[in-house]
Protein backbone atom coordinates (compact mmCIF):
# COMPACT_ATOMS: atom_id res chain seq x y z
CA UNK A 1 207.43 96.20 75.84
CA UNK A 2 208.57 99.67 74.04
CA UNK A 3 208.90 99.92 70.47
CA UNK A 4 212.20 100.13 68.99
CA UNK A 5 211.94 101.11 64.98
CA UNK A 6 215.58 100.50 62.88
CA UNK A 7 216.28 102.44 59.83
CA UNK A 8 218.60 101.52 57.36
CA UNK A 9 219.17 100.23 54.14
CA UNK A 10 221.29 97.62 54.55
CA UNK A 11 219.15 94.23 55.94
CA UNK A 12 222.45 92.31 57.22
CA UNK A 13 222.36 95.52 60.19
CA UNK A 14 219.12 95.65 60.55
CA UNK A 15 218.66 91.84 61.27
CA UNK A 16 221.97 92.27 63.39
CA UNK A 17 220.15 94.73 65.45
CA UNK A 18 217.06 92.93 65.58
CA UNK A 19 218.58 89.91 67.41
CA UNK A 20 220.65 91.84 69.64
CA UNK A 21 217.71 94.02 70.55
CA UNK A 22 214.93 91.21 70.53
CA UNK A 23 214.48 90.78 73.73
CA UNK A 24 214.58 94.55 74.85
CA UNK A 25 211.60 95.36 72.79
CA UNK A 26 209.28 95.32 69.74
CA UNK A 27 211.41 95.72 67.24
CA UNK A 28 210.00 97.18 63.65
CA UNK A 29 211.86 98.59 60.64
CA UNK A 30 212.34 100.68 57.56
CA UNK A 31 214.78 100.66 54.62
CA UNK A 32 214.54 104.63 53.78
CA UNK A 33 213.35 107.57 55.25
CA UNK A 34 210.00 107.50 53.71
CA UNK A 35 209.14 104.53 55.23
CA UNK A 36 210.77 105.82 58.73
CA UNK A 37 208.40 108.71 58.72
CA UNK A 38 205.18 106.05 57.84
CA UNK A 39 206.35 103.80 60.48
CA UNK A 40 206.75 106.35 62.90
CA UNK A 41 203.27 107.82 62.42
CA UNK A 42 201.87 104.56 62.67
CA UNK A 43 203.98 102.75 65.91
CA UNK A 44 204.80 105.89 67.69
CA UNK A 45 208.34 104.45 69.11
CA UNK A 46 209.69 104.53 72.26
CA UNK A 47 213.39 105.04 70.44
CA UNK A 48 214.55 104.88 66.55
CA UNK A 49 217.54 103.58 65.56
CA UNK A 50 218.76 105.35 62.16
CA UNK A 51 221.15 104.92 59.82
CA UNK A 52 222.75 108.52 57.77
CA UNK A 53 223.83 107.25 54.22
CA UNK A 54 220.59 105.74 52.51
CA UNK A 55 219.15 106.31 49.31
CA UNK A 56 216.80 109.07 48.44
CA UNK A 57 216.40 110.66 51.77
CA UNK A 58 219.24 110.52 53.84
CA UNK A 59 219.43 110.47 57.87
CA UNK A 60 219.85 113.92 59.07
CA UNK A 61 216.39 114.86 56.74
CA UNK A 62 214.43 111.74 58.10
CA UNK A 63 215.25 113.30 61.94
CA UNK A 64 214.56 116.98 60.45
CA UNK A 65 211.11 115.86 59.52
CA UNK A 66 210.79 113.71 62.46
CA UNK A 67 211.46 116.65 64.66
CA UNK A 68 209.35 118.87 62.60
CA UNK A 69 206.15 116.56 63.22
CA UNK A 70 204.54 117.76 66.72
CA UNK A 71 203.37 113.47 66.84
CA UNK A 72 206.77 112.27 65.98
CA UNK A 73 209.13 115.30 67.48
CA UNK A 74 209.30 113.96 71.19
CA UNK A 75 210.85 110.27 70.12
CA UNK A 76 213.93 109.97 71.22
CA UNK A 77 216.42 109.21 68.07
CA UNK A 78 220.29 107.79 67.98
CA UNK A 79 221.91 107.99 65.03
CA UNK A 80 224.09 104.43 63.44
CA UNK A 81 226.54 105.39 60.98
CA UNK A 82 229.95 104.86 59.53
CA UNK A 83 230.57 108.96 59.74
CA UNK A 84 232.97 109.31 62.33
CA UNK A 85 234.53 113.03 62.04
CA UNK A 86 232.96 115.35 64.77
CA UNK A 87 231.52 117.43 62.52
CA UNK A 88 228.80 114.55 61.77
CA UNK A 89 228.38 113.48 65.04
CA UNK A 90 227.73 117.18 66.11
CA UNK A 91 225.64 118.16 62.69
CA UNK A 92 223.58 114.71 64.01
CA UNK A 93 223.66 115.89 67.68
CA UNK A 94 222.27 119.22 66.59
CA UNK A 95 219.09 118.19 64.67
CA UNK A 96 217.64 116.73 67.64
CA UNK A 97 219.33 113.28 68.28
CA UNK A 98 220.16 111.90 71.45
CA UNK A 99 223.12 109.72 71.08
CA UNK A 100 225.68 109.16 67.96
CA UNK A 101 226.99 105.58 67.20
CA UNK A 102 229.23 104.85 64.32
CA UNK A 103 229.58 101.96 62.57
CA UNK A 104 231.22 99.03 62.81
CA UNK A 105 229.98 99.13 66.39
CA UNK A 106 230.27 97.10 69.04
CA UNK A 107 227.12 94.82 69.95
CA UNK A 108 227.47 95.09 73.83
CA UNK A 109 227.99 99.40 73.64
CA UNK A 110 225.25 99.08 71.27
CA UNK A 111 223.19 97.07 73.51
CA UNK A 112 224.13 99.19 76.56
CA UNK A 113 223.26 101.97 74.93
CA UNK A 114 219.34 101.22 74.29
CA UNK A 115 218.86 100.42 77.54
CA UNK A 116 219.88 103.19 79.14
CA UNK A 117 218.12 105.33 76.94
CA UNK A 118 214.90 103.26 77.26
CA UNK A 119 215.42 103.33 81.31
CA UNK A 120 215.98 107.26 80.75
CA UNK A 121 213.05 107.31 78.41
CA UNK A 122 210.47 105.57 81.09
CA UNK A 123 212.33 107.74 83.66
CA UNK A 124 211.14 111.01 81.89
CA UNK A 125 207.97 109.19 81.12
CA UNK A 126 207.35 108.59 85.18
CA UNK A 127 208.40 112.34 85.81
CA UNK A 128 206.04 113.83 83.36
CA UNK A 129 203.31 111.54 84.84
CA UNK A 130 204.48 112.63 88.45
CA UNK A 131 204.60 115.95 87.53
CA UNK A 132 200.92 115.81 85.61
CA UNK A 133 199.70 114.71 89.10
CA UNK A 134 201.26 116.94 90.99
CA UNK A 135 200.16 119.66 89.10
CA UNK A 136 196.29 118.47 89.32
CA UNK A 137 196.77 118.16 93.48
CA UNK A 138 198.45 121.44 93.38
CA UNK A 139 195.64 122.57 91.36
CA UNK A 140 192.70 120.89 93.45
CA UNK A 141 194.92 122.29 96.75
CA UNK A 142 195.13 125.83 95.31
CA UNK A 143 191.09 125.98 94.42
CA UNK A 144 190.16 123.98 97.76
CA UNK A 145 187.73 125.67 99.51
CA UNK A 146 189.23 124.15 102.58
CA UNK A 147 192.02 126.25 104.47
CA UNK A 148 194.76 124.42 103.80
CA UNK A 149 198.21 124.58 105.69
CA UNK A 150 201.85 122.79 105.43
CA UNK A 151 204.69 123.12 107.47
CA UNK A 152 207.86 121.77 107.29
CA UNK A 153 209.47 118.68 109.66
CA UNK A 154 210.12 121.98 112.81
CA UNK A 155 206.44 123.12 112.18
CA UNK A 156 207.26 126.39 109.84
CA UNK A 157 204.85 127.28 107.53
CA UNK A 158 205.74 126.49 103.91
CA UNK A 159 202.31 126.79 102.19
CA UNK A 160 199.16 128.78 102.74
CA UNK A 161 196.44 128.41 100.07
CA UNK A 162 193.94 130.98 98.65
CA UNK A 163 191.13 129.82 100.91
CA UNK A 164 193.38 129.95 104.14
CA UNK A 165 194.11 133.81 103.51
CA UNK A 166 189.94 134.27 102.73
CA UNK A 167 189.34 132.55 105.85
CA UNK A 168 191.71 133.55 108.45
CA UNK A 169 192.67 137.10 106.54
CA UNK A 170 196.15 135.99 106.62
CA UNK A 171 198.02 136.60 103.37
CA UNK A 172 200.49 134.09 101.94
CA UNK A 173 203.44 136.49 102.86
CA UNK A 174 202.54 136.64 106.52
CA UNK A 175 201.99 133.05 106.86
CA UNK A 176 205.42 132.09 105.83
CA UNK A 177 208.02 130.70 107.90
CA UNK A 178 205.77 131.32 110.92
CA UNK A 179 204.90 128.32 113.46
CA UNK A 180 201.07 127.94 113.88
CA UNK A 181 199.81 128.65 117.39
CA UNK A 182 198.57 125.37 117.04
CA UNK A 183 201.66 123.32 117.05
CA UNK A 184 203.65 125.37 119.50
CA UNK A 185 205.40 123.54 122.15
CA UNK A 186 202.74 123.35 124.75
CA UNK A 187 199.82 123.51 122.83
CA UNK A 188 197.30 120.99 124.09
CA UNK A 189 194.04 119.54 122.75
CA UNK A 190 191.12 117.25 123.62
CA UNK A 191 192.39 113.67 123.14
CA UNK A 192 189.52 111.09 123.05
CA UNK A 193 192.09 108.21 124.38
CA UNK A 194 193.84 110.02 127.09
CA UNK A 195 191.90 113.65 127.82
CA UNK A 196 194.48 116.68 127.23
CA UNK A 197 197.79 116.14 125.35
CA UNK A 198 200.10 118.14 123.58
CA UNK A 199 199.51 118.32 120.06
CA UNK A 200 202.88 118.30 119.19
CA UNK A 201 203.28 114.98 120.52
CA UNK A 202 200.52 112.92 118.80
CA UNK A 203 201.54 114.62 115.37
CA UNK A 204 205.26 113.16 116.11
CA UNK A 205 203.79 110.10 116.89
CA UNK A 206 202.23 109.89 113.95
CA UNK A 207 198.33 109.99 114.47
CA UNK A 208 196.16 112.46 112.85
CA UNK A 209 194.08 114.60 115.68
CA UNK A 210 190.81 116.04 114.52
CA UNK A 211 188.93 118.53 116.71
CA UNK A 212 186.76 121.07 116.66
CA UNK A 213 188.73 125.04 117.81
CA UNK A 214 187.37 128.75 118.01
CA UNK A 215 190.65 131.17 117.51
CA UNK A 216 190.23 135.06 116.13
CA UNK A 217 190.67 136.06 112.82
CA UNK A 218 192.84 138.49 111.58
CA UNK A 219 190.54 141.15 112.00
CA UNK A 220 189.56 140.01 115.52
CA UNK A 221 185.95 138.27 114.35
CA UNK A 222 185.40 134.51 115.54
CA UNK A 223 186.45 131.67 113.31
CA UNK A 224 185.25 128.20 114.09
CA UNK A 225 187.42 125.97 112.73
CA UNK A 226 186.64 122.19 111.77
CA UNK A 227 190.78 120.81 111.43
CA UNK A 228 192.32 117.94 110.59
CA UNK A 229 196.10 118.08 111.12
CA UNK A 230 198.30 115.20 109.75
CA UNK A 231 202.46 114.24 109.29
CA UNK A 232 203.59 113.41 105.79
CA UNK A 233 206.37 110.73 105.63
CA UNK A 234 209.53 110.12 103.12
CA UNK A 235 210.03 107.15 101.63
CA UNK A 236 212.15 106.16 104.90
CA UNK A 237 208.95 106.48 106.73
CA UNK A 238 210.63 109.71 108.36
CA UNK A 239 208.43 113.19 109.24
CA UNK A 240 209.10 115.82 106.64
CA UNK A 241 205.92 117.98 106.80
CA UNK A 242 202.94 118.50 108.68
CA UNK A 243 199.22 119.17 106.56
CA UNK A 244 196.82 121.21 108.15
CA UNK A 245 193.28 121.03 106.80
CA UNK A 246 190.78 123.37 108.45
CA UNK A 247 186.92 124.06 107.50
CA UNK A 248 185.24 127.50 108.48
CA UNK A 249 182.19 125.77 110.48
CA UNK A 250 181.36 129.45 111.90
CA UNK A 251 177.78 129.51 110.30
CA UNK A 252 177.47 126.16 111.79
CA UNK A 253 178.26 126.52 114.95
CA UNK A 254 176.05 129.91 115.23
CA UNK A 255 173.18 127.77 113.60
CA UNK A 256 173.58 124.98 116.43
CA UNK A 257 174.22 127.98 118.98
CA UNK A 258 170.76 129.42 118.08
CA UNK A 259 169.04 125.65 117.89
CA UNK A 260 170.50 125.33 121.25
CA UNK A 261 168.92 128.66 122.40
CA UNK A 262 165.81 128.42 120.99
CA UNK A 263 165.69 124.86 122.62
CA UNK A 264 166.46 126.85 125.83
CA UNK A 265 164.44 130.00 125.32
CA UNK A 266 160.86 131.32 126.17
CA UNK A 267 159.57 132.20 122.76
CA UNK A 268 157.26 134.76 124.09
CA UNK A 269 159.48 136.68 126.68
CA UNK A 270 163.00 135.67 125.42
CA UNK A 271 164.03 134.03 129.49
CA UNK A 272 164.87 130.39 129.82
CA UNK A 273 161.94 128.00 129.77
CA UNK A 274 160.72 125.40 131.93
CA UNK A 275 163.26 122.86 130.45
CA UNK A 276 166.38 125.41 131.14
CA UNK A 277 164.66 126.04 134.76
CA UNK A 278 164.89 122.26 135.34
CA UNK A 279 168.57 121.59 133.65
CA UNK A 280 170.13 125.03 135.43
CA UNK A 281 167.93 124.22 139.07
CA UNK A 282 168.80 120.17 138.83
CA UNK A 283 172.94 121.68 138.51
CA UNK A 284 172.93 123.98 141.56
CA UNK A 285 171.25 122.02 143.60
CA UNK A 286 173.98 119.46 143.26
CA UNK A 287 176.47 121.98 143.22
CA UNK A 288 175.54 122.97 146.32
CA UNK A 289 175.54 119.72 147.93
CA UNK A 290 179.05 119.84 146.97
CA UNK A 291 179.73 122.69 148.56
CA UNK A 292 177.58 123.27 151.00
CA UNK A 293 176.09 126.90 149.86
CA UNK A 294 172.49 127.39 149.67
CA UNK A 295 170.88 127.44 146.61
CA UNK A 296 167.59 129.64 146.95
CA UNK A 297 164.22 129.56 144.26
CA UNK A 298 162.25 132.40 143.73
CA UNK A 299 158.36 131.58 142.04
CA UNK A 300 155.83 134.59 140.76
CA UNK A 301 152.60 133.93 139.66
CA UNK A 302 150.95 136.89 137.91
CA UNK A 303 147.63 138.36 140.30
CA UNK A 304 144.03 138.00 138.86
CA UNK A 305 145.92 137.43 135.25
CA UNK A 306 142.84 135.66 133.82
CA UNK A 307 140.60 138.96 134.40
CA UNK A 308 143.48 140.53 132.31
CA UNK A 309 143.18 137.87 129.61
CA UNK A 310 139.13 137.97 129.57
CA UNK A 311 138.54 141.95 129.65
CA UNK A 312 141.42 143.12 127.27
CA UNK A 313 142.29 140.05 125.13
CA UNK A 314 145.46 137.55 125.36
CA UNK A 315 147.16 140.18 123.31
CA UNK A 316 147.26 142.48 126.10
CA UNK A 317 148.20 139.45 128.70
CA UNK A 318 151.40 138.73 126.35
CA UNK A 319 152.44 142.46 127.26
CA UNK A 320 151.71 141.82 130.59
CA UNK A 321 153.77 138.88 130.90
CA UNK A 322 156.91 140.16 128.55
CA UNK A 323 157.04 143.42 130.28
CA UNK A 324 157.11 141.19 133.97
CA UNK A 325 160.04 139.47 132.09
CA UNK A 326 161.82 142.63 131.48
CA UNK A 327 161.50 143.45 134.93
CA UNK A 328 162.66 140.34 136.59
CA UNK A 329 166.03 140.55 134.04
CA UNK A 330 166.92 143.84 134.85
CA UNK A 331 166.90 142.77 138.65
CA UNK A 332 169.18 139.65 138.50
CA UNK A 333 172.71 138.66 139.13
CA UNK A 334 174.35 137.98 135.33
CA UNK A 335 174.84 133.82 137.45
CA UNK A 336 171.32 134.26 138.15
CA UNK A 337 168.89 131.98 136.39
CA UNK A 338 165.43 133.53 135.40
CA UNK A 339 163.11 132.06 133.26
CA UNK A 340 159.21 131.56 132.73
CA UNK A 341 157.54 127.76 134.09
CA UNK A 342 154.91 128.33 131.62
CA UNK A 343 151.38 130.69 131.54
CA UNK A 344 151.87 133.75 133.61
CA UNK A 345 153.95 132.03 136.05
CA UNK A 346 157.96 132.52 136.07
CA UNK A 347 161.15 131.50 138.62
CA UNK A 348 164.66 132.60 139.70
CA UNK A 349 167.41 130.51 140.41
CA UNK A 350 169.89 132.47 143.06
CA UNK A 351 173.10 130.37 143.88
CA UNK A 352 174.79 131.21 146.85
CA UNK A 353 172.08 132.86 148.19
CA UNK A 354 169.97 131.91 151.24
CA UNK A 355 166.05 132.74 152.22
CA UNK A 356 166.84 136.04 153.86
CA UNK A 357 168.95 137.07 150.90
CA UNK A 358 166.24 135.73 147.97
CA UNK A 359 163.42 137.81 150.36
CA UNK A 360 165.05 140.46 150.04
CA UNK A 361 165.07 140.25 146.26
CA UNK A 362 161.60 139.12 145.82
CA UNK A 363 160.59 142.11 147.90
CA UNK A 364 162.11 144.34 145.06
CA UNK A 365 160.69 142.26 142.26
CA UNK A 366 157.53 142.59 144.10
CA UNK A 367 157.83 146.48 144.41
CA UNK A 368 159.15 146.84 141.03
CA UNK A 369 156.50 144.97 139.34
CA UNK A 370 153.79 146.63 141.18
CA UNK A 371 154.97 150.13 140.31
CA UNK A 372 155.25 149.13 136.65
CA UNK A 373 152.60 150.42 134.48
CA UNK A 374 151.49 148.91 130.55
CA UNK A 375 149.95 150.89 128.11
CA UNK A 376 147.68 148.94 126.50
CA UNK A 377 144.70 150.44 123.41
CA UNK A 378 144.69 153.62 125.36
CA UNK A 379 144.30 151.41 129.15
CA UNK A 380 146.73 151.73 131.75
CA UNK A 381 147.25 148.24 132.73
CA UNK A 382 148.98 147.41 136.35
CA UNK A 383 150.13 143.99 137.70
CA UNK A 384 150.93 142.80 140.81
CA UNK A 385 153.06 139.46 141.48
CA UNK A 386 152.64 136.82 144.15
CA UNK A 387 156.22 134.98 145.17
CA UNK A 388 156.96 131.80 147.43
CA UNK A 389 160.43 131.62 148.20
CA UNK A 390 162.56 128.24 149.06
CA UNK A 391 166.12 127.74 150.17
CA UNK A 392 168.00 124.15 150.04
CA UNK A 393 168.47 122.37 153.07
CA UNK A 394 169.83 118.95 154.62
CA UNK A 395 166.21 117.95 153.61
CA UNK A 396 165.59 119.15 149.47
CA UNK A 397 167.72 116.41 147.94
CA UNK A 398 166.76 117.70 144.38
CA UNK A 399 165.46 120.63 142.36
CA UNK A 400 161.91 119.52 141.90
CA UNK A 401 161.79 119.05 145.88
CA UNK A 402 162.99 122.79 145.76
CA UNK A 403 160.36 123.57 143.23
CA UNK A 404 157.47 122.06 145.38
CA UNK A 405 158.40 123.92 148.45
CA UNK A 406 158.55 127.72 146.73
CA UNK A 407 154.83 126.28 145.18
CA UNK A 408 153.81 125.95 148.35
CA UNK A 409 154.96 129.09 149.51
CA UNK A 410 153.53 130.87 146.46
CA UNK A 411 149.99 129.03 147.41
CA UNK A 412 150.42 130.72 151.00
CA UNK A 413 151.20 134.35 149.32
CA UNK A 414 148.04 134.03 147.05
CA UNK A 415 145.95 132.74 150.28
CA UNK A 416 147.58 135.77 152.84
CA UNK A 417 146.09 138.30 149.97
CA UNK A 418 148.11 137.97 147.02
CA UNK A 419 150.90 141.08 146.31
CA UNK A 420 153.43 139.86 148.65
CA UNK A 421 156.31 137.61 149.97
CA UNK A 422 156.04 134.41 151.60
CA UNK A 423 158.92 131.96 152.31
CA UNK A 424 158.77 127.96 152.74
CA UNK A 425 159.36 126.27 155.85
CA UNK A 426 163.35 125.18 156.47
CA UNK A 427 165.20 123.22 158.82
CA UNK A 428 167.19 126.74 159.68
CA UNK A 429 165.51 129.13 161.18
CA UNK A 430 162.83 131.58 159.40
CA UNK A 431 164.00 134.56 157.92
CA UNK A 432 162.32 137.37 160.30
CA UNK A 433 160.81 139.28 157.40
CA UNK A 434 158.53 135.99 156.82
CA UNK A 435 156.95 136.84 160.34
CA UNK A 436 155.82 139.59 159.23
């Protein structure tokens, strides 16, 4: 209950204020000033009831000192006296009081009275606690180092925080009254219940979407964004403001771009590697089913590699087989797949390409390699390639059938004398260079 301390020197008022107050609050007193100011210190008061006229110090030099006291200056005091001219009520009015009743009063105004300044006091007590937490949130929003975005109920920005203007390069000033791209009309995301759906409408509906989304920043440089966007209700349970909280996961998602390469990725000569051959073959193969375009395989073996390796050191073979690896990139399609299986052997994927077509690119990977010469401690090293070729038909129901068939092809090229072209076996007919 709050504290109510009564000042005055005459006891018949003070008990007459202590039963009609009883039941409001604590009720503690003093008969002079001097005492008001001790009890004050000590109960801190929620209001004080105090009497002008009273022996030794007087009313209006009790509030003085209470006002004067940085502990005692914020309680609320209403003076009780039997001064009725204006000039006392606004000499009592002026040293800080609140509220001016004169004597003989009436117990219900009186009882009115304390109430309403007790319901105004808790009122101002709720506001500065409101207000103390608003100012830490504000506080905690402004240092965030989370992007942080509000909008009002139609989706115009409102408020931008420091870290939204580091990230993005957006100031405040720009930002405001603007409608994220995000929650245009139209703008559609990832759902994980139903797929695609406009943003817009699961906000108003009053989820919270989450995603993952790549957009430019200011000055054009990716920003990968982790964001959680939100609706803030009224006490109606009506949609006043939207709250946008992004993360910059950019470093992130570069980290898990290069785990994902290096996953993918000969170390040695930088072109996929025998699981990427696999994944990329094992896709356009059943792509192709689908559509009914060949799919052709290209596989090189490096010639007499192992003499290479024994005379001039596996130093000199890792030349060898990076500088094959530059050649075979700088002679394939950007949809082209090329990549090493492993040792000194390597493969090409070529969609929508058939056996005459992948010939006809082996034959220049052939050439090319051939007429490709490596320095190596003062040595001029030269390599030649063998290459089986394969093409999908009604009968290679999967990559590694595809796979087994250039093999066997390469086998034939190394047994016909190594440095040249051979192609499997189809249902089709036999590309005419094969003949030869």
């Amino acid at each position: 209950m709050p504290v109510i301390l009564i000042v005055d020197d005459a006891v018949e008022n003070v008990l007459m204020l202590k039963h009609l107050l009883n039941d409001i609050g604590t009720i503690v007193f003093a008969k002079d000033g001097a005492a008001a100011l001790q009890q004050a210190a000590r109960h801190r008061p929620d209001l004080v009831l105090l009497d002008v006229v009273m022996p030794g110090m007087d009313g209006h030099e009790t509030c003085t000192r209470l006002k004067a006291d940085p502990a005692t200056r914020d309680i609320p005091v209403i003076f009780i006296t039997g001064a009725d001219a204006e000039s006392d009520e606004a000499r009592g009015l002026s040293l800080g009081a609140i509220d001016y009743i004169t004597k003989p009063f009436a117990p219900a105004i009186v009882r009115a009275r304390v109430q309403n300044h007790l319901a105004l006091i808790r009122a101002h007590a709720d506001l500065r606690a409101a207000n103390s937490d608003l100012r830490k949130f504000k506080a905690a929003v402004d240092s965030s180092s989370a992007a942080i975005l509000i909008t009002d109920r139609d989706a115009r920005i409102e408020y931008v925080n420091a870290a939204f203007s580091e990230i993005t390069g957006y100031t405040h000033d720009e930002m405001i009254g603007s409608v994220p791209e995000l929650l245009r009309n139209g703008a559609t995301v990832e759902d994980d219940k139903a797929g695609e759906r406009d943003l817009w409408q699961i906000i108003m509906d009053g989820a919270t979407w989450r995603g993952e989304l790549c957009r430019g920043r200011k000055d054009g440089t990716l920003l990968w964004e982790d964001i959680a966007i939100a609706p803030v209700y009224d006490d109606s349970g009506a949609i006043t403001h939207i709250v946008s909280v992004n993360s910059d996961i950019t470093r992130r998602k570069a980290m898990e771009e290069e785990l994902r390469q290096q996953a993918v990725t000969d170390s040695l000569t930088g072109l996929a590697n025998r699981r990427r051959l696999m994944e990329a073959g094992t896709h356009e193969v059943q792509r192709a089913q689908r559509s009914y375009e060949p799919v052709s395989l290209l596989v090189l073996d490096i010639d007499h590699f192992k003499q290479i390796n024994d005379s001039l050191g596996h130093a000199a073979g890792d030349v060898v087989i990076r500088t094959i690896a530059q050649v075979c990139a700088a002679q394939v399609r950007s949809f082209d797949t090329a990549g090493r299986l492993g040792g000194e052997e390597f493969a090409v994927i070529l969609p929508m390409t058939d056996a005459s077509g992948a010939f006809e690119l082996a034959e220049r990977l052939r050439a090319a390699i051939a007429a490709t010469i490596v320095e190596w401690d003062g040595k001029a090293v030269q390599a030649t390639v063998s290459i089986g070729v394969a093409q999908t038909d009604g009968e290679v129901p999967t990559f590694a059938t595809l796979l087994g068939r250039a093999d066997d092809a390469l086998y034939q090229a190394k047994r016909d004398g190594r440095n040249c072209v051979r192609v499997a076996a189809t249902t089709t007919a036999r590309p005419a260079e094969n003949a030869a």
